[in-house]
Protein backbone atom coordinates (compact mmCIF):
# COMPACT_ATOMS: atom_id res chain seq x y z
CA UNK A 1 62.36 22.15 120.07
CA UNK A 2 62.23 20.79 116.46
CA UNK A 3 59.79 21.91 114.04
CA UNK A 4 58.42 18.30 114.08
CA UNK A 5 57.96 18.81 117.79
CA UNK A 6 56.70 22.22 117.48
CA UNK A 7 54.12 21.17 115.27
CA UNK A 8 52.90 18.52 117.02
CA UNK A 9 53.05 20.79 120.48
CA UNK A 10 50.75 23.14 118.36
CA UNK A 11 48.35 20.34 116.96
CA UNK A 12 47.77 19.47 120.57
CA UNK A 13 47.33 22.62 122.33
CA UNK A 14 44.50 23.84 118.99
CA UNK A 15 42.78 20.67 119.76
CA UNK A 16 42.65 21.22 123.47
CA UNK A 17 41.40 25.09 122.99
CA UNK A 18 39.13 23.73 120.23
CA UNK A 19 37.61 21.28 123.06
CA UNK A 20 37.17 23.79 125.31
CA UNK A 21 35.41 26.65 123.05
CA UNK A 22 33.01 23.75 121.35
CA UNK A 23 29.27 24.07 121.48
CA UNK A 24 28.75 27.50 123.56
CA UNK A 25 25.12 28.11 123.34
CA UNK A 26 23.72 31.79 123.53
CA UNK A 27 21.59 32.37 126.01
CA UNK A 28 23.05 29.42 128.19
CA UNK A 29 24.41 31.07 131.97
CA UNK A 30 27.66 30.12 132.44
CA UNK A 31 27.07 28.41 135.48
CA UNK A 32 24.39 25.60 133.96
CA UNK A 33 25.95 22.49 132.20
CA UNK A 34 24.71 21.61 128.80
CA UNK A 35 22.06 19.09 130.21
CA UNK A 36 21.08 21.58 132.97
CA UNK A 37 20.41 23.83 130.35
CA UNK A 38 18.31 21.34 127.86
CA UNK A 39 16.42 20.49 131.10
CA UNK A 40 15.55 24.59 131.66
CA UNK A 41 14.40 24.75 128.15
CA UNK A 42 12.13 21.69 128.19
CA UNK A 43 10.06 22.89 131.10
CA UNK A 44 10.19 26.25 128.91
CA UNK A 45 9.12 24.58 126.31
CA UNK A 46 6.11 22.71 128.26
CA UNK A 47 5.03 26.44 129.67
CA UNK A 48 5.14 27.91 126.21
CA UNK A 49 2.81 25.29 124.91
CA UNK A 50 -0.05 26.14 127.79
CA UNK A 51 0.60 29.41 127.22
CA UNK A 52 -0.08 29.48 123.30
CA UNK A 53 -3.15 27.20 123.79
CA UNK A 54 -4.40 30.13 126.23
CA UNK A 55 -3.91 32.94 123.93
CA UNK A 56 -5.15 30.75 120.88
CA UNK A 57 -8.41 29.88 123.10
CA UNK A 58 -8.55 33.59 123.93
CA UNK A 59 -7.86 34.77 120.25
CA UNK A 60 -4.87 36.77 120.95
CA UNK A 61 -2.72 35.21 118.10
CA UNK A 62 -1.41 36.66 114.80
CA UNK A 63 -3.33 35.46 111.57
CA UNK A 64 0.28 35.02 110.24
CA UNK A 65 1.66 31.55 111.00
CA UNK A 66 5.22 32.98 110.77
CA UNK A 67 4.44 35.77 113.80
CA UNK A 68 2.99 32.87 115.78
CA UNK A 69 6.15 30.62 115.61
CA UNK A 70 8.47 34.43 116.32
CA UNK A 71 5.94 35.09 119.27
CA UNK A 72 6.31 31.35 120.42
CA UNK A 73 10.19 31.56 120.44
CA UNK A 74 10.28 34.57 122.38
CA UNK A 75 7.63 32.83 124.94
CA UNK A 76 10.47 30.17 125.26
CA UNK A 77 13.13 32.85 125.79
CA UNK A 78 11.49 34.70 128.13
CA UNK A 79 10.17 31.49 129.81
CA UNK A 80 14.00 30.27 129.90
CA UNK A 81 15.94 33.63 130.64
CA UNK A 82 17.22 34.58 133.53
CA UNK A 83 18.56 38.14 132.53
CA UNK A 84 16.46 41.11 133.77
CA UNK A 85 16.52 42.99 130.70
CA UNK A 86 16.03 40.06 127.99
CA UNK A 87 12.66 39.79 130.13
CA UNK A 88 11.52 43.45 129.71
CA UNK A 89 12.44 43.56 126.32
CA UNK A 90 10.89 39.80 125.70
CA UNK A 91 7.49 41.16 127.66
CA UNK A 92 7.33 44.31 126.10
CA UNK A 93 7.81 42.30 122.27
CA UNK A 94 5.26 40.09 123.40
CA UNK A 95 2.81 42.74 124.86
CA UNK A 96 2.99 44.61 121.50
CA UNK A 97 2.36 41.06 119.55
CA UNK A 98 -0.89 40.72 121.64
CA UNK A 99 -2.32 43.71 122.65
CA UNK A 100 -3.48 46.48 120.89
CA UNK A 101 -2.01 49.88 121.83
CA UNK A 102 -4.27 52.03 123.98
CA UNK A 103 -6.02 54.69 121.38
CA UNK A 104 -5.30 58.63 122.08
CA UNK A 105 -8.46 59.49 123.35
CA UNK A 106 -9.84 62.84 121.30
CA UNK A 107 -12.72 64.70 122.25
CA UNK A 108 -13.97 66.68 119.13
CA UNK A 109 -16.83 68.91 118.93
CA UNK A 110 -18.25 70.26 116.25
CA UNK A 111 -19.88 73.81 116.48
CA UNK A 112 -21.80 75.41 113.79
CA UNK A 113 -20.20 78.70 112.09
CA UNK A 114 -23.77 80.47 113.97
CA UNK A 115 -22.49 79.03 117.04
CA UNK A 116 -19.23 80.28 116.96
CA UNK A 117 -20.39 84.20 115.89
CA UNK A 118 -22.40 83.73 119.33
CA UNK A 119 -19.88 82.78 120.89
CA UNK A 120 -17.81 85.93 119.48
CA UNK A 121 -20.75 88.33 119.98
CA UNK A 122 -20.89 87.51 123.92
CA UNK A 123 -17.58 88.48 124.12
CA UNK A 124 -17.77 91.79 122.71
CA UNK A 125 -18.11 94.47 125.12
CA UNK A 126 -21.23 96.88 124.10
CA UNK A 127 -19.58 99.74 125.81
């Protein structure tokens, strides 16, 4: 093979890989084509905008326009993913966007210092 021909065997074979390897999108299964894909995402798309309506009529959303539009995209993700645990960790991110964390519940009484020397004093044996 002459370096002319080697060259031109190599052009052809980096534009065939380079074909081949174009436009990979993350989050796209494997087994979906590129328009199967844009298809899953528009219907996504369509259940992430009920959804924000809901939680805007409920008042669930962020003051901060920027947290909205993160908490919309990972509505879309979740809406579009088909991975188990892109959907826990997608709910769970969600769940902590909208709801508030349940409070420790602490009962605290308060007791006078008199109460406390009764409470002492019953204790004491007079024997």
């Amino acid at each position: 093979m002459t370096p002319e021909e080697r060259s031109e065997y190599s052009r052809r074979l980096n534009a065939a890989n380079h074909a081949r390897t174009t436009r990979q999108i993350p989050g796209k299964p494997a087994r979906l084509t590129i328009p199967q894909w844009e298809e899953v995402l528009a219907v996504a798309r369509l259940d992430t905008k009920r959804i924000m309506q809901k939680m805007k009529d409920a008042g669930q959303l962020p003051d901060d326009p920027r947290a909205v539009e993160a908490l919309e995209k990972a509505v879309v993700t979740l809406r579009a993913s088909e991975s188990p645990k892109d959907v826990a960790a997608l709910g769970r991110l969600i769940l902590d966007f909208t709801k508030a964390k349940p409070a420790a519940k602490i009962d605290h009484t308060i007791r006078s210092h008199e109460d406390f020397l009764d409470e002492l004093a019953g204790e004491v044996d007079p024997a």
